[in-house]
N, C-alpha and C. Protein backbone atom coordinates (compact mmCIF):
# COMPACT_ATOMS: atom_id res chain seq x y z
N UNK A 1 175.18 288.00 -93.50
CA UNK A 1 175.09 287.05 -94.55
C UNK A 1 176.47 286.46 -94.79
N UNK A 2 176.71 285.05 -95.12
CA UNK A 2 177.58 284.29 -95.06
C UNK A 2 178.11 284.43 -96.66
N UNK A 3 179.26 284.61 -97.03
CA UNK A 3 179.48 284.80 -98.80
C UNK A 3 180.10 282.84 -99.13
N UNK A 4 179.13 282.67 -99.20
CA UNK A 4 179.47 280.75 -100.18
C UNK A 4 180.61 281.27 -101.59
N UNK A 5 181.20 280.11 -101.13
CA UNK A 5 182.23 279.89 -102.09
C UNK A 5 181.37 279.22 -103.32
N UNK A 6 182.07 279.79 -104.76
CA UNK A 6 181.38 278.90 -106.09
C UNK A 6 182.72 278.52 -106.62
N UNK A 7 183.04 277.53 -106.01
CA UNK A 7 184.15 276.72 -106.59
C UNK A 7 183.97 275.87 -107.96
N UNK A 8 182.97 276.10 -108.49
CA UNK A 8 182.43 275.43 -110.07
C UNK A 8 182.70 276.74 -110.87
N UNK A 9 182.17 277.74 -110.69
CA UNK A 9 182.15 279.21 -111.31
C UNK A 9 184.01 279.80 -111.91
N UNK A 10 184.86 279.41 -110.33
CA UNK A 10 186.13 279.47 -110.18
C UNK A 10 186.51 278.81 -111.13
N UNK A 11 186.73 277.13 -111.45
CA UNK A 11 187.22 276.43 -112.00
C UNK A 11 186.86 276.93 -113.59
N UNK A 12 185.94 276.87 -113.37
CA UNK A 12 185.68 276.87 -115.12
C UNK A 12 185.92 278.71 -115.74
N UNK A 13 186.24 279.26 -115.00
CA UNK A 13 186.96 280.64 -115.13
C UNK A 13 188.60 280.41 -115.61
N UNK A 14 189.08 279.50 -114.24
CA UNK A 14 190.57 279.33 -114.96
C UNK A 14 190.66 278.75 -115.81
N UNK A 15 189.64 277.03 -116.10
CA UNK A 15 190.25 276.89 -117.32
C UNK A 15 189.52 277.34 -118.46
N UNK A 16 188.76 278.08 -118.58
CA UNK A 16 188.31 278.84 -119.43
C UNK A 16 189.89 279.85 -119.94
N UNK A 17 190.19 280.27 -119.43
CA UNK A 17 191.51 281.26 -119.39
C UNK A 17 192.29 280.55 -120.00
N UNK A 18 192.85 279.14 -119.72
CA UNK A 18 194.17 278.27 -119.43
C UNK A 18 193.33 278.08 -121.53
N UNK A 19 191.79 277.29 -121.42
CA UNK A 19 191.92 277.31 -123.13
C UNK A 19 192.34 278.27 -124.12
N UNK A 20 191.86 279.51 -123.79
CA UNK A 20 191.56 280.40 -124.57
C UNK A 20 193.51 280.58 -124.25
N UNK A 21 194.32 280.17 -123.48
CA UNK A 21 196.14 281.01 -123.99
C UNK A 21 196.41 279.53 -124.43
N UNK A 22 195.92 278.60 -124.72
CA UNK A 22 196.15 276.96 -125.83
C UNK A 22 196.01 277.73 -126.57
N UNK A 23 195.24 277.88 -126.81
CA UNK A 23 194.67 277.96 -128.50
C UNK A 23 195.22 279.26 -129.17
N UNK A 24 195.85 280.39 -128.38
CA UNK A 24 196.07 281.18 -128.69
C UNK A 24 197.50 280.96 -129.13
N UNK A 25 198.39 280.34 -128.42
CA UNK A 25 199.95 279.41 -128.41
C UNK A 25 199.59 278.60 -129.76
N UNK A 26 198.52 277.93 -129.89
CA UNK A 26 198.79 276.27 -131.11
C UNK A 26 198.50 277.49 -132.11
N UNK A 27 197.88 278.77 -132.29
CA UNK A 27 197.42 279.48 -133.51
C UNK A 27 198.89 280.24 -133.89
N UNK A 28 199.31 280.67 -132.66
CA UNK A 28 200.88 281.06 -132.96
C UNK A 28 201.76 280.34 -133.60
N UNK A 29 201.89 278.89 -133.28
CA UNK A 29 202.49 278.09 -133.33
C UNK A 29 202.67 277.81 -134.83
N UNK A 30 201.47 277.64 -135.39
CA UNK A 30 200.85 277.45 -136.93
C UNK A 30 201.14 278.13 -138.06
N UNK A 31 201.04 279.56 -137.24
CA UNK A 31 201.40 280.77 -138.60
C UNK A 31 203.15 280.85 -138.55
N UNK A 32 203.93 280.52 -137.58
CA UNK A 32 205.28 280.40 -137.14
C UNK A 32 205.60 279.10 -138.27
N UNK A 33 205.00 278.11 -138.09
CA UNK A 33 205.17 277.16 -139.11
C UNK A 33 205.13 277.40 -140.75
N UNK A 34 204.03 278.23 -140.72
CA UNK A 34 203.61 278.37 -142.25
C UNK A 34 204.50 279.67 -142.61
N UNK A 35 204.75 280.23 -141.55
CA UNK A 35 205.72 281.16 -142.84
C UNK A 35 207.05 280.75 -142.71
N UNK A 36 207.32 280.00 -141.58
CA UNK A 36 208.70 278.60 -142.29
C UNK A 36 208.82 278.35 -143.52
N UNK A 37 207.32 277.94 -143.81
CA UNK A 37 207.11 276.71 -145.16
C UNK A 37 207.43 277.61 -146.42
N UNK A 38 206.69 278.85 -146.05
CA UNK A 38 206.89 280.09 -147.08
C UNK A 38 208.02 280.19 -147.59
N UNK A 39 208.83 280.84 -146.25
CA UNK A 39 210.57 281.19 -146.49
C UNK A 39 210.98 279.88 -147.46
N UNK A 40 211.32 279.08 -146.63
CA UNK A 40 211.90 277.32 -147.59
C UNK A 40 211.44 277.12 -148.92
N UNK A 41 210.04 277.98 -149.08
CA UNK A 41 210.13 277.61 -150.82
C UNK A 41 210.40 278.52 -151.64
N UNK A 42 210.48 280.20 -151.30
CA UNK A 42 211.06 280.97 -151.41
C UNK A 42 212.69 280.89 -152.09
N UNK A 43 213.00 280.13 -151.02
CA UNK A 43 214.58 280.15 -151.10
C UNK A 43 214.73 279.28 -151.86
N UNK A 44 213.95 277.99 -151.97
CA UNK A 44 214.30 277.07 -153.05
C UNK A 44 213.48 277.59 -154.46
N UNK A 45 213.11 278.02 -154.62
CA UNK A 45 212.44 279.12 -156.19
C UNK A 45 213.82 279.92 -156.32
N UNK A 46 214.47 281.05 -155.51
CA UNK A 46 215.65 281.61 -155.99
C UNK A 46 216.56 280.62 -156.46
N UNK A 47 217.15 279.85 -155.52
CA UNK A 47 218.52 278.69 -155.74
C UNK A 47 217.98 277.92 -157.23
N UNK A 48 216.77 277.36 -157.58
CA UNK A 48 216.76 276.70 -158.85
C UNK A 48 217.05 278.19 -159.71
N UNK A 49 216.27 279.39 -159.53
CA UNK A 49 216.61 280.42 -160.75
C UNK A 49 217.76 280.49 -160.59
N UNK A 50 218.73 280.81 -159.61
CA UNK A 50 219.96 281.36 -159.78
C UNK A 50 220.81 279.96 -160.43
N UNK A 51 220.18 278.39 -160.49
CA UNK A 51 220.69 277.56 -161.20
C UNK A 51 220.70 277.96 -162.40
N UNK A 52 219.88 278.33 -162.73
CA UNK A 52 219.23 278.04 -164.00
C UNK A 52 220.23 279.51 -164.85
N UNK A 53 219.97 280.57 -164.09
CA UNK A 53 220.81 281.20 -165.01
C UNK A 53 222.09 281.39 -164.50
N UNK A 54 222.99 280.34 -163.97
CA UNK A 54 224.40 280.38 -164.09
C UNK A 54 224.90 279.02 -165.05
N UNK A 55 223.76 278.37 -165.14
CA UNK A 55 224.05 276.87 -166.09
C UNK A 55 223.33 276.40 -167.36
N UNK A 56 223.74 277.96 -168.90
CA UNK A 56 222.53 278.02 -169.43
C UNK A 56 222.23 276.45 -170.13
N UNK A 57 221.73 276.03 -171.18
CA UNK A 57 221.27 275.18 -171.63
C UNK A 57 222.67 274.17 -172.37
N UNK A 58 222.98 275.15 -173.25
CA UNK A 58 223.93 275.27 -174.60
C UNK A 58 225.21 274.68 -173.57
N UNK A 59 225.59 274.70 -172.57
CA UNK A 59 226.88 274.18 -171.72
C UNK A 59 226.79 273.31 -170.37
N UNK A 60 225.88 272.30 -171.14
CA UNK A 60 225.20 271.19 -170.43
C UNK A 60 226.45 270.22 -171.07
N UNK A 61 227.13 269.20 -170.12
CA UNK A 61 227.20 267.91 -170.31
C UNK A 61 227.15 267.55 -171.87
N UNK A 62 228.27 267.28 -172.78
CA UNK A 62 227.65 266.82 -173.40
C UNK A 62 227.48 264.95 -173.62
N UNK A 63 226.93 264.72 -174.74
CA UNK A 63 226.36 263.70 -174.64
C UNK A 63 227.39 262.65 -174.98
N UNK A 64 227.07 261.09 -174.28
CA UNK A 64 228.32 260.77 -174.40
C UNK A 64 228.84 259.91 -175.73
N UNK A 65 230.16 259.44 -176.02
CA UNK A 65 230.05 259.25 -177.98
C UNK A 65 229.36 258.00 -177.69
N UNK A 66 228.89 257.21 -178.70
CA UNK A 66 228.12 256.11 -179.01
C UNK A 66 229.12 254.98 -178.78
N UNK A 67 229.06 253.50 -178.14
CA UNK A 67 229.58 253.10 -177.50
C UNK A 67 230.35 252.18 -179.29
N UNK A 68 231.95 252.18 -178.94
CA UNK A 68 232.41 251.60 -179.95
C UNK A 68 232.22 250.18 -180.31
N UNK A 69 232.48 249.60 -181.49
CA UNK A 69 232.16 248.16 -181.48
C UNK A 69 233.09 247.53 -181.18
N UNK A 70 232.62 246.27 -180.51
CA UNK A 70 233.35 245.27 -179.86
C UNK A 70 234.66 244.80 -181.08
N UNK A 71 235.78 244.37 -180.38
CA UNK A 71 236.76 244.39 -181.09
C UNK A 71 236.66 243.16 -181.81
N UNK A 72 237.08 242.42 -182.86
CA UNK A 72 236.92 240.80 -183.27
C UNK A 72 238.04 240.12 -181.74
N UNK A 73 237.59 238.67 -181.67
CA UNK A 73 238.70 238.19 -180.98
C UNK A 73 240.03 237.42 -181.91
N UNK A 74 241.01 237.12 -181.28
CA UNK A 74 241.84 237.14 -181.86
C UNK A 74 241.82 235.67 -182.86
N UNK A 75 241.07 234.97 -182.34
CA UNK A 75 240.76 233.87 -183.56
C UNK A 75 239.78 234.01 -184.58
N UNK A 76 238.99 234.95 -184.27
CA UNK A 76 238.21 235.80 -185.68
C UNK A 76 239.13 236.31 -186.31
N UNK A 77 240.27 236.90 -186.02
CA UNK A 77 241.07 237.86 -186.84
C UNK A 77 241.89 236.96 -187.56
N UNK A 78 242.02 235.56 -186.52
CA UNK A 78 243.10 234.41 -187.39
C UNK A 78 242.21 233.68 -188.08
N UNK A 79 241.26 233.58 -188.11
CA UNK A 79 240.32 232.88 -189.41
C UNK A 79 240.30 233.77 -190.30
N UNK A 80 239.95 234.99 -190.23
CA UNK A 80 240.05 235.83 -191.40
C UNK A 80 241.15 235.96 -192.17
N UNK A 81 242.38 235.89 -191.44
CA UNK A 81 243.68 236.01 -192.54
C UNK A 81 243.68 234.54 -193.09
N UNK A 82 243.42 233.40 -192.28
CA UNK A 82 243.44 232.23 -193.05
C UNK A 82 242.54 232.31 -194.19
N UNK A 83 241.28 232.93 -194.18
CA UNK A 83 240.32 232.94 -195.73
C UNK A 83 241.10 233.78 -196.58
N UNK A 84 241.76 234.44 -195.92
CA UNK A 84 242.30 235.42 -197.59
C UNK A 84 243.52 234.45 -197.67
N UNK A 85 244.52 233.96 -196.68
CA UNK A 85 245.46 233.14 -197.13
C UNK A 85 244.71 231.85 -198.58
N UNK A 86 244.10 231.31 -198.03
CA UNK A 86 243.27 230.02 -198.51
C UNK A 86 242.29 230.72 -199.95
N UNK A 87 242.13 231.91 -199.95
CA UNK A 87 241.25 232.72 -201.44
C UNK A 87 242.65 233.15 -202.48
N UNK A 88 243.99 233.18 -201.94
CA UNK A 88 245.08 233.58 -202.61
C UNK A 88 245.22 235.26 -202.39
N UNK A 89 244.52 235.98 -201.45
CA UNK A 89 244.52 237.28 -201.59
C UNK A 89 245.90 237.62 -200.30
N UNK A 90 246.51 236.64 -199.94
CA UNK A 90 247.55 237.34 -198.93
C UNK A 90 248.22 235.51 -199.41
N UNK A 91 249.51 236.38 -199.81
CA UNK A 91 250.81 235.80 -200.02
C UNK A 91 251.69 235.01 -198.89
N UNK A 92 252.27 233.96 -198.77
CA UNK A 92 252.56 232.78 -197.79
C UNK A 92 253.13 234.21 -196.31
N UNK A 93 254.20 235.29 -197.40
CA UNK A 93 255.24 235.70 -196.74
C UNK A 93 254.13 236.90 -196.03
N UNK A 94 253.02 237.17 -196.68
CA UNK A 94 252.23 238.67 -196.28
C UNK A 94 251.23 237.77 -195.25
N UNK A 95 250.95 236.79 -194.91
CA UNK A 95 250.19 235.89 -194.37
C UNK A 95 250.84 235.90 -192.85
N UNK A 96 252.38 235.42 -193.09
CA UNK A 96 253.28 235.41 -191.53
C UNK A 96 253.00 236.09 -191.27
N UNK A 97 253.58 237.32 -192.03
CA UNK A 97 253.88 238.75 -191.50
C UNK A 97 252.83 239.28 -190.43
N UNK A 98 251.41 239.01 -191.14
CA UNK A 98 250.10 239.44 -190.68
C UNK A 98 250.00 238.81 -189.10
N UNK A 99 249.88 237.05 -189.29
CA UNK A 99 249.71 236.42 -188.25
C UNK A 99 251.02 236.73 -186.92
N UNK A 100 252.17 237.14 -186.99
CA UNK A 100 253.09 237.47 -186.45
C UNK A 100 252.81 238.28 -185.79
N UNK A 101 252.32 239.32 -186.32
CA UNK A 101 252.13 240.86 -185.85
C UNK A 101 251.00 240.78 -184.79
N UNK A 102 249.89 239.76 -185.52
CA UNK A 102 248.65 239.13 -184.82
C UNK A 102 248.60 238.75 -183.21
N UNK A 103 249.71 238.18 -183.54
CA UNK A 103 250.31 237.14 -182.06
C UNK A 103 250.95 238.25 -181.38
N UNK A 104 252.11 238.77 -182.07
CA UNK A 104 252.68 239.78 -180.90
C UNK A 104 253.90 239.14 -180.71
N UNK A 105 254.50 238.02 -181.83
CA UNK A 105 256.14 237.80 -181.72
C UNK A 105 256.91 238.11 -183.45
């Protein structure tokens, strides 16, 4: 008796084999991934706690002062001494003095 080759039987033996070490590799592959993902949030849960209690609340930044008011310009400031010059409340000589100082000679 002659032994016939089953070259269909063969084939689908190896890749029967060749799927079953895929799938066994992409399942490896997966849980290798996911306990990546694990570790990384792990570590980022410690690093915010260990933020959190080296930077308690009470020694935050504080807040910044409220922004000052704009200064008058310098011809607001010279109309104003002219109304008190012109109301009699600043004297010819307390008037220079003011506007002098005003100017910066």
């Amino acid at each position: 008796m002659i032994m016939r080759r089953r070259p269909l039987l063969r084939a689908a033996a190896v890749g029967g084999g060749a799927y079953v070490a895929g799938r066994r590799a992409a399942t490896r592959q997966a849980e290798e991934q996911q306990a990546w993902a694990e570790q990384d949030a792990r570590i980022s849960d410690l690093e915010n706690q260990q933020a959190a209690t080296q930077a308690p609340p009470a020694q935050q930044a504080p807040a910044p002062p409220p922004a000052a008011p704009a200064a008058p310009s310098m011809m607001d400031q010279l109309k104003q001494l002219a109304g008190l010059h012109s109301q009699g409340i600043l004297t010819d000589d307390e008037f220079a003095a003011a506007k002098a100082k005003l100017l910066g000679s």
